[in-house]
Protein backbone atom coordinates (compact mmCIF):
# COMPACT_ATOMS: atom_id res chain seq x y z
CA UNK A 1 -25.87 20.32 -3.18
CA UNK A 2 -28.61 18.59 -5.09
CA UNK A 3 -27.73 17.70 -9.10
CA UNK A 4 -30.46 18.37 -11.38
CA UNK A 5 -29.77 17.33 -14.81
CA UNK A 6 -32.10 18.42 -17.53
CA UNK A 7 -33.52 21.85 -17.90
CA UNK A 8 -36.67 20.93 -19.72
CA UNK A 9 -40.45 20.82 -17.92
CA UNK A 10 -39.68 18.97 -15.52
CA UNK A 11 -35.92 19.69 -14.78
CA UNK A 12 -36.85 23.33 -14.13
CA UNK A 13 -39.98 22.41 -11.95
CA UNK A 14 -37.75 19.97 -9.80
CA UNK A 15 -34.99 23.06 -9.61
CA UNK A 16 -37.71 25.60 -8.33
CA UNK A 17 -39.43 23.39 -6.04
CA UNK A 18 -36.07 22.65 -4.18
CA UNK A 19 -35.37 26.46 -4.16
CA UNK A 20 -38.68 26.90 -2.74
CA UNK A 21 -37.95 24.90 -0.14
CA UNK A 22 -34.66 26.69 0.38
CA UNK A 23 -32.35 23.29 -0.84
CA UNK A 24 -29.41 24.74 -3.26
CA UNK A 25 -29.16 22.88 -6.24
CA UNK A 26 -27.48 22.77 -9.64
CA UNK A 27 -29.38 22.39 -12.67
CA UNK A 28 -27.39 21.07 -15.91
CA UNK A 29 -28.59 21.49 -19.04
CA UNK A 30 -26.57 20.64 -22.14
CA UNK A 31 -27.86 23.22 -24.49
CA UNK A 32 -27.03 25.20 -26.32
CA UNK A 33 -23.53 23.86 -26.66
CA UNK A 34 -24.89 20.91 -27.68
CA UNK A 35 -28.55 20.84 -28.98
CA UNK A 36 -30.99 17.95 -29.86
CA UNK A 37 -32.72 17.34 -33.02
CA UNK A 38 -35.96 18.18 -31.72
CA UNK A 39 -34.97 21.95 -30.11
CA UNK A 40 -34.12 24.83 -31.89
CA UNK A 41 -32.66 27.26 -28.55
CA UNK A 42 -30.86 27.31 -25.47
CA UNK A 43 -34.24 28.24 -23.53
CA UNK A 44 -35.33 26.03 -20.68
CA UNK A 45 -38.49 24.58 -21.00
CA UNK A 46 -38.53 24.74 -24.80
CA UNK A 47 -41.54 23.70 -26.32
CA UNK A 48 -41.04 21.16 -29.06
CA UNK A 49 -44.22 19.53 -30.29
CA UNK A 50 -47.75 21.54 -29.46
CA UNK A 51 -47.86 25.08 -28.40
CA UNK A 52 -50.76 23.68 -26.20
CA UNK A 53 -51.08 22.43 -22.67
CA UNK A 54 -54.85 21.25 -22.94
CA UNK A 55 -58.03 22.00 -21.39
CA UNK A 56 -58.83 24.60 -18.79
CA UNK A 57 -61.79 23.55 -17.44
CA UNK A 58 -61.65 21.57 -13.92
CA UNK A 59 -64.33 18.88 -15.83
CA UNK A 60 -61.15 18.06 -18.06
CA UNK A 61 -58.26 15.69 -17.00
CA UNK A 62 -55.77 18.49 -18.45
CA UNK A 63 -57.70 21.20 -16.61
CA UNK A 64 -57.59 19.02 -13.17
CA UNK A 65 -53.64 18.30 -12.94
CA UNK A 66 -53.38 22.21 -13.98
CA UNK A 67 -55.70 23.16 -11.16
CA UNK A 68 -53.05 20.66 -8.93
CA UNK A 69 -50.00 21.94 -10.01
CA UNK A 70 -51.09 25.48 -9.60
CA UNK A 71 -51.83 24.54 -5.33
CA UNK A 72 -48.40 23.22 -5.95
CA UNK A 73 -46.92 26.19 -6.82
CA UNK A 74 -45.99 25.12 -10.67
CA UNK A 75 -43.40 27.59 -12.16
CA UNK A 76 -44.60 25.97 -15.55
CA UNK A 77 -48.98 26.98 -14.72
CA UNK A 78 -47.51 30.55 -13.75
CA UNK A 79 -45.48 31.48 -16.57
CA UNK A 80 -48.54 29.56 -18.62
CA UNK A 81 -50.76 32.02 -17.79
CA UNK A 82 -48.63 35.14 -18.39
CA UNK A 83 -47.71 33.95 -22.00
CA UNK A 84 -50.69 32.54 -23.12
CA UNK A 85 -52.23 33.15 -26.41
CA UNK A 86 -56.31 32.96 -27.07
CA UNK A 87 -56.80 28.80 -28.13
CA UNK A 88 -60.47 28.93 -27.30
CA UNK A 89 -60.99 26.44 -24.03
CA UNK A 90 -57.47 25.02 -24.10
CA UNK A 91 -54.32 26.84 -22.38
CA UNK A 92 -51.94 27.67 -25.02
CA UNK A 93 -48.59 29.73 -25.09
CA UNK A 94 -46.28 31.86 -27.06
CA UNK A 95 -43.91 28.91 -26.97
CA UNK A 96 -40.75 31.34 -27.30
CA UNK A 97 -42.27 33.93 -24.18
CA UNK A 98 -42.84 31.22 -22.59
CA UNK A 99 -39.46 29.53 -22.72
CA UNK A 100 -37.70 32.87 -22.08
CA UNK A 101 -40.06 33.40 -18.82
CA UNK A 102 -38.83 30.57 -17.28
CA UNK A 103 -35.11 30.96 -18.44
CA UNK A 104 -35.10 33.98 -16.82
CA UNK A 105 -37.26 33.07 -13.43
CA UNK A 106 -34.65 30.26 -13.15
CA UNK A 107 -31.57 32.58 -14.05
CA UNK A 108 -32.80 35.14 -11.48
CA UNK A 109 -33.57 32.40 -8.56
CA UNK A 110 -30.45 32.48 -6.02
CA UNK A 111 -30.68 29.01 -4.85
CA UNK A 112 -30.69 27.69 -8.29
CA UNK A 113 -27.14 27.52 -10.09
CA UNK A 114 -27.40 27.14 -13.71
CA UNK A 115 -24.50 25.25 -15.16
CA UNK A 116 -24.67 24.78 -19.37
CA UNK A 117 -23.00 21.61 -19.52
CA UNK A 118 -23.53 18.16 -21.30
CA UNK A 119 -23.80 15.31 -18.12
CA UNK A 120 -22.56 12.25 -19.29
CA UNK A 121 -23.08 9.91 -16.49
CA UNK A 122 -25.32 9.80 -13.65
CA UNK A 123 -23.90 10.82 -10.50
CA UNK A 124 -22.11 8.41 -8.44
CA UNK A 125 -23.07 9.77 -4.96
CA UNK A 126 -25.32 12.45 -3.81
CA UNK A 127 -28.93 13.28 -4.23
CA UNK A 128 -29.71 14.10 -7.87
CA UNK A 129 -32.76 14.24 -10.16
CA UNK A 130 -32.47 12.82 -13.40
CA UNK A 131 -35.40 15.15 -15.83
CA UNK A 132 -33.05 14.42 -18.95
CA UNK A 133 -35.90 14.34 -21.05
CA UNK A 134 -36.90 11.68 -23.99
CA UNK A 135 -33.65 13.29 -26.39
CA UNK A 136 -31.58 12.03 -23.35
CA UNK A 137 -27.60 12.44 -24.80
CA UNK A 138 -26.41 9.18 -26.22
CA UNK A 139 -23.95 8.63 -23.82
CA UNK A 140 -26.44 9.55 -20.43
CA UNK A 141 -28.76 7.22 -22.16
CA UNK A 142 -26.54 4.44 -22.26
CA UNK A 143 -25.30 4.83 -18.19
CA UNK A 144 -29.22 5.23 -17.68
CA UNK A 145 -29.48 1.89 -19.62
CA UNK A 146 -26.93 0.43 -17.64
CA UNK A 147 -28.14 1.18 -14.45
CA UNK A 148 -31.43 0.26 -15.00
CA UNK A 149 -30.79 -2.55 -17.60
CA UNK A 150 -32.08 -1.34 -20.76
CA UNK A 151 -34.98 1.15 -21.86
CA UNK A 152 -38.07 1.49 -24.10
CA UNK A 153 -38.30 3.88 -27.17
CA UNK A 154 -41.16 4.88 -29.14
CA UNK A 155 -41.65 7.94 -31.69
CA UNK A 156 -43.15 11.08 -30.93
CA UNK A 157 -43.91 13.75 -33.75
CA UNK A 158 -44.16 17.78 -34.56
CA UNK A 159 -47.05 19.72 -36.45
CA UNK A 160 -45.67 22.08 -38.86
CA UNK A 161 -46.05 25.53 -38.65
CA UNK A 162 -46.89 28.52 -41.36
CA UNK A 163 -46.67 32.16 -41.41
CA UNK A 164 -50.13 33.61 -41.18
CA UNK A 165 -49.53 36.17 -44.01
CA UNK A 166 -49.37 33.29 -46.28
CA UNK A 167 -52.28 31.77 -45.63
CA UNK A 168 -55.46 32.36 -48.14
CA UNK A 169 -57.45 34.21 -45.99
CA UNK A 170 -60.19 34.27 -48.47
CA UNK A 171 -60.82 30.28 -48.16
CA UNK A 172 -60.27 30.34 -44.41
CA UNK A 173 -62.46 31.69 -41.69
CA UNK A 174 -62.38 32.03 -38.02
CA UNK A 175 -64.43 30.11 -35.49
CA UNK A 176 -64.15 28.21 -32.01
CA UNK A 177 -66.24 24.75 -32.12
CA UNK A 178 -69.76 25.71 -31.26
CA UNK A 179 -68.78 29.41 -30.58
CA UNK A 180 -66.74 27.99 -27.34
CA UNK A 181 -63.93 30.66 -26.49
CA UNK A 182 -63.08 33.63 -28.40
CA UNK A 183 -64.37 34.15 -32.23
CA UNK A 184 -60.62 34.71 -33.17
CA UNK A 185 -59.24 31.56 -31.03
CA UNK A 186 -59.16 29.58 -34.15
CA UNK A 187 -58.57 29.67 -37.85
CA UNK A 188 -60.58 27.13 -39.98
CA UNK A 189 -59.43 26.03 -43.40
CA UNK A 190 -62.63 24.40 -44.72
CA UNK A 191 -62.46 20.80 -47.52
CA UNK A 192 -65.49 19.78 -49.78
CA UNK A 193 -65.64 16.70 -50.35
CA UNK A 194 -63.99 16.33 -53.59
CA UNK A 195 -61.30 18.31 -51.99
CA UNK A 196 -60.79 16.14 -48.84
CA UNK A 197 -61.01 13.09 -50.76
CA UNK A 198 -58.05 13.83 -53.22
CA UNK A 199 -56.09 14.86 -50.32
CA UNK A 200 -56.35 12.08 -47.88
CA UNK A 201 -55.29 10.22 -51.29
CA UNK A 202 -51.93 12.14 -51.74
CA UNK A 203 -51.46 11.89 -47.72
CA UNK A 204 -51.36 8.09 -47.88
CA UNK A 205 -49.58 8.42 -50.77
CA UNK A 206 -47.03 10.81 -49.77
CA UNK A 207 -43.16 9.51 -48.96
CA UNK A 208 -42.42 9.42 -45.48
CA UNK A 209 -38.78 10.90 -44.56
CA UNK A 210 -36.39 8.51 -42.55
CA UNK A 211 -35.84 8.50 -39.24
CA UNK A 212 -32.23 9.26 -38.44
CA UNK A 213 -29.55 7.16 -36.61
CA UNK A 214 -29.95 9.81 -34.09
CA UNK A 215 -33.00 8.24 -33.16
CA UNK A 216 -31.69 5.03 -31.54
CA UNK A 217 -28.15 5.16 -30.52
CA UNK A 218 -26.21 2.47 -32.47
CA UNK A 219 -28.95 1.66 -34.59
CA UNK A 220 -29.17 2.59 -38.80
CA UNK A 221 -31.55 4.57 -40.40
CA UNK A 222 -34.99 3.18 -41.04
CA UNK A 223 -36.22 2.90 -44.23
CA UNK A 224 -38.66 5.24 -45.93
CA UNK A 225 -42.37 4.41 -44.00
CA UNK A 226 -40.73 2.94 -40.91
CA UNK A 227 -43.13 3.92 -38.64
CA UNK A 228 -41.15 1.88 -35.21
CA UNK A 229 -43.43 2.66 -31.69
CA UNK A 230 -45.73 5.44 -32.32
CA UNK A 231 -47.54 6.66 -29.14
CA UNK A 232 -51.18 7.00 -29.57
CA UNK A 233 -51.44 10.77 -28.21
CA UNK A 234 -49.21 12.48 -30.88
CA UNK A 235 -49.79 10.28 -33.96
CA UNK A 236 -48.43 11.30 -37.41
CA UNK A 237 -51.61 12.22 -39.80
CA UNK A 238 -50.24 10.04 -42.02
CA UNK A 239 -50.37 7.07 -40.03
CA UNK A 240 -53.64 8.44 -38.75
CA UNK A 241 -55.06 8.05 -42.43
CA UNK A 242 -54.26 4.50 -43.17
CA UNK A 243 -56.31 3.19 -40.36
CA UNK A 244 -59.39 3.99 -42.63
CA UNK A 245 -61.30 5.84 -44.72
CA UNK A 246 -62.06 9.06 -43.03
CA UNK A 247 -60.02 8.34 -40.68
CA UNK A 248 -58.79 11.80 -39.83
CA UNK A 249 -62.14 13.29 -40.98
CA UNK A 250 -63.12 11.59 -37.50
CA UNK A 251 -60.18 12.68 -36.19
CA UNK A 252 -58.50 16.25 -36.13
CA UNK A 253 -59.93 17.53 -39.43
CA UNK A 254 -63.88 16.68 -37.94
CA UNK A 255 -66.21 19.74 -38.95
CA UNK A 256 -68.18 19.36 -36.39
CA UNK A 257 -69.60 22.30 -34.13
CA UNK A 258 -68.30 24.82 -37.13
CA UNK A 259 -70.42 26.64 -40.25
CA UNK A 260 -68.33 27.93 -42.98
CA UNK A 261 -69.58 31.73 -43.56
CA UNK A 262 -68.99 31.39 -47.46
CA UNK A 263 -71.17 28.32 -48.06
CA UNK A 264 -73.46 28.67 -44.58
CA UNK A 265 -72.85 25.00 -44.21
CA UNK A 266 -70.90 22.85 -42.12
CA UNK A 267 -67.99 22.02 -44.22
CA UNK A 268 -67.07 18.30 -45.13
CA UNK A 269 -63.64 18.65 -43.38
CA UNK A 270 -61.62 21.48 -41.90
CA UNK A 271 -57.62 21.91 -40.97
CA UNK A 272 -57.97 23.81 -38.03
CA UNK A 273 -54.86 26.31 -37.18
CA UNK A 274 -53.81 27.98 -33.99
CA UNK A 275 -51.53 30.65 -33.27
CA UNK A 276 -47.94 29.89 -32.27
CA UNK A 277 -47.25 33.45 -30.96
CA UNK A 278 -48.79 36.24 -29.32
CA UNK A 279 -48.74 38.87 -32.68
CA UNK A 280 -50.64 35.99 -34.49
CA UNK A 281 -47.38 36.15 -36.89
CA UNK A 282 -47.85 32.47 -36.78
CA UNK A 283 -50.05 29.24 -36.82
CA UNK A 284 -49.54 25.68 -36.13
CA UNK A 285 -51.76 22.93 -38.32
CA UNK A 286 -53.65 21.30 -34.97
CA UNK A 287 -53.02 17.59 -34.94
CA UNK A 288 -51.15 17.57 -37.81
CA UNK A 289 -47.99 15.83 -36.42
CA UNK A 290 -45.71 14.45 -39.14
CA UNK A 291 -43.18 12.61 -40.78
CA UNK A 292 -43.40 13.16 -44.09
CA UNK A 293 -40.47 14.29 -45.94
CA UNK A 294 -40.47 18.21 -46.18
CA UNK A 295 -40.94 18.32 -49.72
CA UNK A 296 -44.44 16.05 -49.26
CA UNK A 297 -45.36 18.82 -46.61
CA UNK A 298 -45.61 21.30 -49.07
CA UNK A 299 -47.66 19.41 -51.86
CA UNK A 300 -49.73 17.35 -49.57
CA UNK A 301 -50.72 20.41 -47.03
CA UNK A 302 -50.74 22.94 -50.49
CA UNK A 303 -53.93 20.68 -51.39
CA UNK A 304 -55.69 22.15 -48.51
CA UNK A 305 -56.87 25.41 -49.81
CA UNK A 306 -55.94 28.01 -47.40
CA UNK A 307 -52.88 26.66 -47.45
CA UNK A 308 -51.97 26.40 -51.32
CA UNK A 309 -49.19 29.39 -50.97
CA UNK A 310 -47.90 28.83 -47.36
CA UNK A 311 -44.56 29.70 -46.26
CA UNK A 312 -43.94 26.76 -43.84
CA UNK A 313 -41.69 28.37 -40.80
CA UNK A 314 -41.00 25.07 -39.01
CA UNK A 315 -41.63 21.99 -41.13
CA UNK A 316 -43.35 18.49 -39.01
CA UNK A 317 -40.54 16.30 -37.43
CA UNK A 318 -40.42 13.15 -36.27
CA UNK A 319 -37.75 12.09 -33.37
CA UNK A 320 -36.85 9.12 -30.75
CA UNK A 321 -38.56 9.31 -27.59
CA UNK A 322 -37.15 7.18 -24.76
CA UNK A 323 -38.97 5.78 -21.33
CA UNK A 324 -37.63 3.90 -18.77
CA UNK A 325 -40.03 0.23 -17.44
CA UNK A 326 -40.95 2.56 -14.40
CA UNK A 327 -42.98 0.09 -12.76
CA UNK A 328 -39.75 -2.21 -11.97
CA UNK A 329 -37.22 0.64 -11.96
CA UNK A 330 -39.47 3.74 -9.66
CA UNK A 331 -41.58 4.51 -6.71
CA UNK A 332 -44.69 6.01 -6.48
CA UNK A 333 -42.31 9.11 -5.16
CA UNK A 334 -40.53 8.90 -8.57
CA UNK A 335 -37.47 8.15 -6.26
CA UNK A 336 -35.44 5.20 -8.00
CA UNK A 337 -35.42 1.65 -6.13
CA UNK A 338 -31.95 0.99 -7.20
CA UNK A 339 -30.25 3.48 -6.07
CA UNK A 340 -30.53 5.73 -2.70
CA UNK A 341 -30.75 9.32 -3.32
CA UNK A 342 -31.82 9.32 -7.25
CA UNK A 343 -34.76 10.27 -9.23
CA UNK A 344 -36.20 10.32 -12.27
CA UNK A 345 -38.87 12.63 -13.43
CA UNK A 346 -40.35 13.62 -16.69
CA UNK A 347 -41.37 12.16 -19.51
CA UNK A 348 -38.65 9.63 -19.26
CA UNK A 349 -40.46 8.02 -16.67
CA UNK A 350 -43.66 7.35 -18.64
CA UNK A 351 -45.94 9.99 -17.87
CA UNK A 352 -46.98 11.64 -21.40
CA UNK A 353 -47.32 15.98 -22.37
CA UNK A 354 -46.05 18.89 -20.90
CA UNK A 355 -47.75 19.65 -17.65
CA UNK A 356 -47.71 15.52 -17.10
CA UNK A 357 -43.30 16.09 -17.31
CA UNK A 358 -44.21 19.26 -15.09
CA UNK A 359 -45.90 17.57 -12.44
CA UNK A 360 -43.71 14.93 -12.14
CA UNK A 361 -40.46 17.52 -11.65
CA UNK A 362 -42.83 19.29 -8.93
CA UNK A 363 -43.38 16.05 -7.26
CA UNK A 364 -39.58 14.60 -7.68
CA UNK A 365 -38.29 18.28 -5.87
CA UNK A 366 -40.20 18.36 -3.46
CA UNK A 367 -39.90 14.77 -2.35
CA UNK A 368 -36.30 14.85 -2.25
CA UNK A 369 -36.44 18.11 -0.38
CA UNK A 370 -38.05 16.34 2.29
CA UNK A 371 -35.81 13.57 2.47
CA UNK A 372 -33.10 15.74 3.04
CA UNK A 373 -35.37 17.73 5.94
CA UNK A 374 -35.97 14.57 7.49
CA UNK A 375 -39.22 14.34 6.48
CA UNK A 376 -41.54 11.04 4.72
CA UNK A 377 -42.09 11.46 1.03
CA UNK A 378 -45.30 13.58 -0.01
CA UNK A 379 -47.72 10.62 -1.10
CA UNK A 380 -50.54 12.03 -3.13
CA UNK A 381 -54.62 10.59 -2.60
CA UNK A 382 -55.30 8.68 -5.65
CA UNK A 383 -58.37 10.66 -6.25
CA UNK A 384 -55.94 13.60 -7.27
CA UNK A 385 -54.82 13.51 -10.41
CA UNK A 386 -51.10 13.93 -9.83
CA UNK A 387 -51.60 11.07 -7.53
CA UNK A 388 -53.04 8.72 -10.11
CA UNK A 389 -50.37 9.39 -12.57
CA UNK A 390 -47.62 8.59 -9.80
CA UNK A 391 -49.21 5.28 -8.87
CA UNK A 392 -49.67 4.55 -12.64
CA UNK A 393 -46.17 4.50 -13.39
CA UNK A 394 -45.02 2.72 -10.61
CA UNK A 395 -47.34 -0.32 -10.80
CA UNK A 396 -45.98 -3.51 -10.93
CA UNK A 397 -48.69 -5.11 -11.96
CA UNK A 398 -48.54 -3.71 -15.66
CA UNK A 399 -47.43 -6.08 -17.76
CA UNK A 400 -46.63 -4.16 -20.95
CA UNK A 401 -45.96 -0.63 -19.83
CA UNK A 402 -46.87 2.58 -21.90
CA UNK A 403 -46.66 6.02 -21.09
CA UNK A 404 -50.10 8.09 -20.17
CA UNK A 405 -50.99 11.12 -19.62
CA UNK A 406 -53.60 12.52 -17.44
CA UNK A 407 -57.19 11.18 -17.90
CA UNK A 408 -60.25 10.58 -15.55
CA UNK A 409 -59.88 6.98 -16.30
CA UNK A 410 -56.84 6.50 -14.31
CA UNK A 411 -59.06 7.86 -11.32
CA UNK A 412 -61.57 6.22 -8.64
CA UNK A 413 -64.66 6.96 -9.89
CA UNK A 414 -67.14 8.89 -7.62
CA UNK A 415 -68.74 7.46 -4.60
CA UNK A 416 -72.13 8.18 -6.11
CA UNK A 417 -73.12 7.27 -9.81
CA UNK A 418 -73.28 10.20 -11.88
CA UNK A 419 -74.79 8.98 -15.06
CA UNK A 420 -74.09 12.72 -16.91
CA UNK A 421 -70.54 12.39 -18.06
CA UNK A 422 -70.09 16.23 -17.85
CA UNK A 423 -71.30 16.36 -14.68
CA UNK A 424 -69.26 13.34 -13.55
CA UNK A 425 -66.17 14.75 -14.63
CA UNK A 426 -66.79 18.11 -13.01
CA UNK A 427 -67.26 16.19 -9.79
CA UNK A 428 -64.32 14.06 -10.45
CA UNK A 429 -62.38 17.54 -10.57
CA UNK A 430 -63.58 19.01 -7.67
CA UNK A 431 -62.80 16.11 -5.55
CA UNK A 432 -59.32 15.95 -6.81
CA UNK A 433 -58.48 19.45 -6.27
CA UNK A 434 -59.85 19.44 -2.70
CA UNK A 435 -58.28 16.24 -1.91
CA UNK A 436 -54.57 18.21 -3.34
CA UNK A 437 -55.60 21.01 -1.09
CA UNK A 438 -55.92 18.80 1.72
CA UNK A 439 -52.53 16.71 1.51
CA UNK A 440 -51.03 19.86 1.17
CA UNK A 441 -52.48 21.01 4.72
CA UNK A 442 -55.51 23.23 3.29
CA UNK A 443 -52.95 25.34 2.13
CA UNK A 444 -52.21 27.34 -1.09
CA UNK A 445 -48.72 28.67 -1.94
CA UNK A 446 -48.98 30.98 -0.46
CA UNK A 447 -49.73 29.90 2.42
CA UNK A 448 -53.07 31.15 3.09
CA UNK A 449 -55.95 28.44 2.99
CA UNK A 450 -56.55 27.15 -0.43
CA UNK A 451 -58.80 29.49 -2.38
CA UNK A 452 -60.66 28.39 -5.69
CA UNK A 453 -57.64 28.13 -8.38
CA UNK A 454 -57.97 29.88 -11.78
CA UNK A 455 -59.19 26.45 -13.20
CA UNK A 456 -61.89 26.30 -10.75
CA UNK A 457 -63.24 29.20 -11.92
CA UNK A 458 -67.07 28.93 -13.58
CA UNK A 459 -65.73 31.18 -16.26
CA UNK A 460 -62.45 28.37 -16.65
CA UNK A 461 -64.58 25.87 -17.71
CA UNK A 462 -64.62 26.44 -21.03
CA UNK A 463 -64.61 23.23 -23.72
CA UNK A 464 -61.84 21.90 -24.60
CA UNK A 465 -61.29 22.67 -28.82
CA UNK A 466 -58.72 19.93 -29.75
């Protein structure tokens, strides 16, 4: 019986890939009996930052590991798609559909015994998959520490979200960038300048909320404005805005590709919001991760002016994420080199989002299901993107390691120079996805030869809005 311990992305990937392979396993996950700071329900797979996996489109890195995963057979691509929620080129979900889908594919599986349970310590014998997550326990961190002989942390952050019937409707309009996806996909909270300018003031002015003890076991709190190892991809706004003036107008608040119907003029920033949930009940500020306290939320974000009167339903959060120095400690596999019959996946392991976690739980299940059939490990082409991420965080050569997440740089670039980046990444794309289709036999799923996937579609392409 193979341990699985962790019921997040990739915990529940790793589960269903064994069961697809008919391996029994048991998957542990400690919630709800004991819950993190950063989830809010018992659900597997809970989404706790973004309610968005990315891009669609095969030219994207995000649409390209998607397209992958789906010739995989992702439980995470398939549920996706039935809970998704219009987010113009980008795949996003009704996070709490989406977290109940899977609960209940994984509940209803036969081969898969879920066990609610906090795991302490890493199995002593056995095969087992450690997808723990970055909010790890305290006490699995530490025997994961021990084994491995200490870990990384950095901080990862949380948008907040609103209730839609708060927001000013009158000062806020809907609009895709450039018309891309549907007219309704987004909802644009327009700035003039004198606006914008007197709230990126109060934003770098604002008091930052501490980050708890919680967030580095043994360790005090940090002091107001602490800002410790903040990865790049999720960046608090605030931190955002004292890298420079305009900073964020550059950033996630850029006007670009959108005209404001009341002025007919582009505006001089915009807040753009998405919806959290299928009824539209709700909308998350995009790229609008964190940490100030929840007070500051209110009076910095009320300066916007679509959002003076919002009713915030989930205020921005801050919270520990932890990664283990994969290149000394893991195989390309994601099978651990100091111990036989253990592996990590997940964002533990230094690959960075949701489908990146995903993939790596696809890729840790069914490796270890082939090492108990007897069989080598499944070693991915590095022109596939799944591939590239697994060589990535198992290269010794990198000498200060940092998590990534999927991006066309990590890739071989094409045999002939394409000097059109669109086209170039298109072509990157393609290649990837027939080189997964290949090293899985020319197969789908299924089982049948591998047909176009859904992001190889013409009409998938769409841009990507964030």
């Amino acid at each position: 019986m193979v341990r699985v311990i962790g019921g997040g992305f990739a915990g529940a990937e790793a589960a269903w890939q064994l069961a697809r392979a008919g391996i029994p396993c048991v998957l542990s996950e400690m919630r709800p009996a004991r819950q993190t700071p950063a989830h809010k329900t018992g659900n597997l797979a809970e989404l706790v930052c973004s309610n968005s996996f990315k891009a669609q489109r095969l030219g994207s890195a995000a649409g390209t590991l998607k397209a992958e995963m789906e010739l995989l057979g992702s439980l995470c691509v398939e549920t996706a798609q039935r809970t998704r929620v219009p987010a113009g080129g980008a795949l996003a979900v009704d996070r709490e559909a989406f977290s109940r889908e899977i609960t209940r594919r994984v509940e209803a599986e036969p081969l898969i015994e879920l066990v609610r349970e906090e795991v302490t310590r890493i199995p002593e014998d056995g095969m087992a998959i450690i997808a723990a997550g970055p909010l790890a326990s305290d006490a699995l961190a530490a025997d994961i520490q021990r084994l491995c002989g200490g870990g990384l942390h950095f901080y990862d952050a949380a948008a907040p979200i609103v209730a839609a019937e708060s927001i000013d409707m009158r000062r806020a309009f809907f609009s895709s960038r450039y018309d891309r996806g549907g007219e309704d996909d987004y909802l644009n909270c327009p700035m003039n300048k004198e606006q914008y300018e007197a709230f990126e003031a109060a934003l770098l002015s604002a008091e930052r909320a501490y980050i708890h003890a919680f967030d580095v076991p043994g360790a005090p709190a940090k002091p107001a404005g602490f800002v410790g190892w903040v990865y790049e991809g999720c960046m608090p706004i605030e931190v955002l805005a004292s890298r420079g003036k305009d900073a964020i107008r550059f950033g996630p608040m850029k006007p670009v590709g959108l005209r404001d119907p009341n002025t007919g003029r582009r505006p001089w920033a915009v807040l753009q919001l998405r919806r959290e949930n299928t009824q539209g009940s709700l909308y998350n500020l995009v790229g609008f991760q964190t940490n100030l306290k929840f007070g500051e939320q209110r009076r910095v974000f009320g300066m916007i002016p679509a959002l003076a009167h919002a009713e915030f339903a989930r205020y921005g959060v801050m919270h520990r994420n932890t990664f283990l120095d994969s290149p000394r400690i893991l195989n390309e596999d994601f099978s651990c080199k100091l111990r036989e019959g253990l592996c990590f996946a997940g964002q533990i392991t230094g690959v960075e989002g949701y489908m990146e976690s995903a993939a790596s739980g696809i890729l840790a299940g069914r490796n270890l299901a082939r090492a108990l059939q007897g069989l080598p490990p499944l070693k991915l082409p590095p022109v596939t993107m799944l591939g590239a991420l697994s060589r990535y965080i198992s290269d010794q050569s990198i000498k200060d390691f940092q998590p990534m997440g999927a991006n066309f740089g990590i890739l071989p670039g094409p045999v002939e120079r394409i000097r059109d980046k669109k086209a170039r990444y298109e072509a990157l794309g393609e290649r990837a996805v027939g080189a997964m289709a290949g090293a899985l036999g020319g197969a789908s799923p299924g089982g049948k030869n591998a047909a176009p996937t859904a992001f190889s579609q013409p009409q998938a392409r769409l841009t990507h809005i964030l």
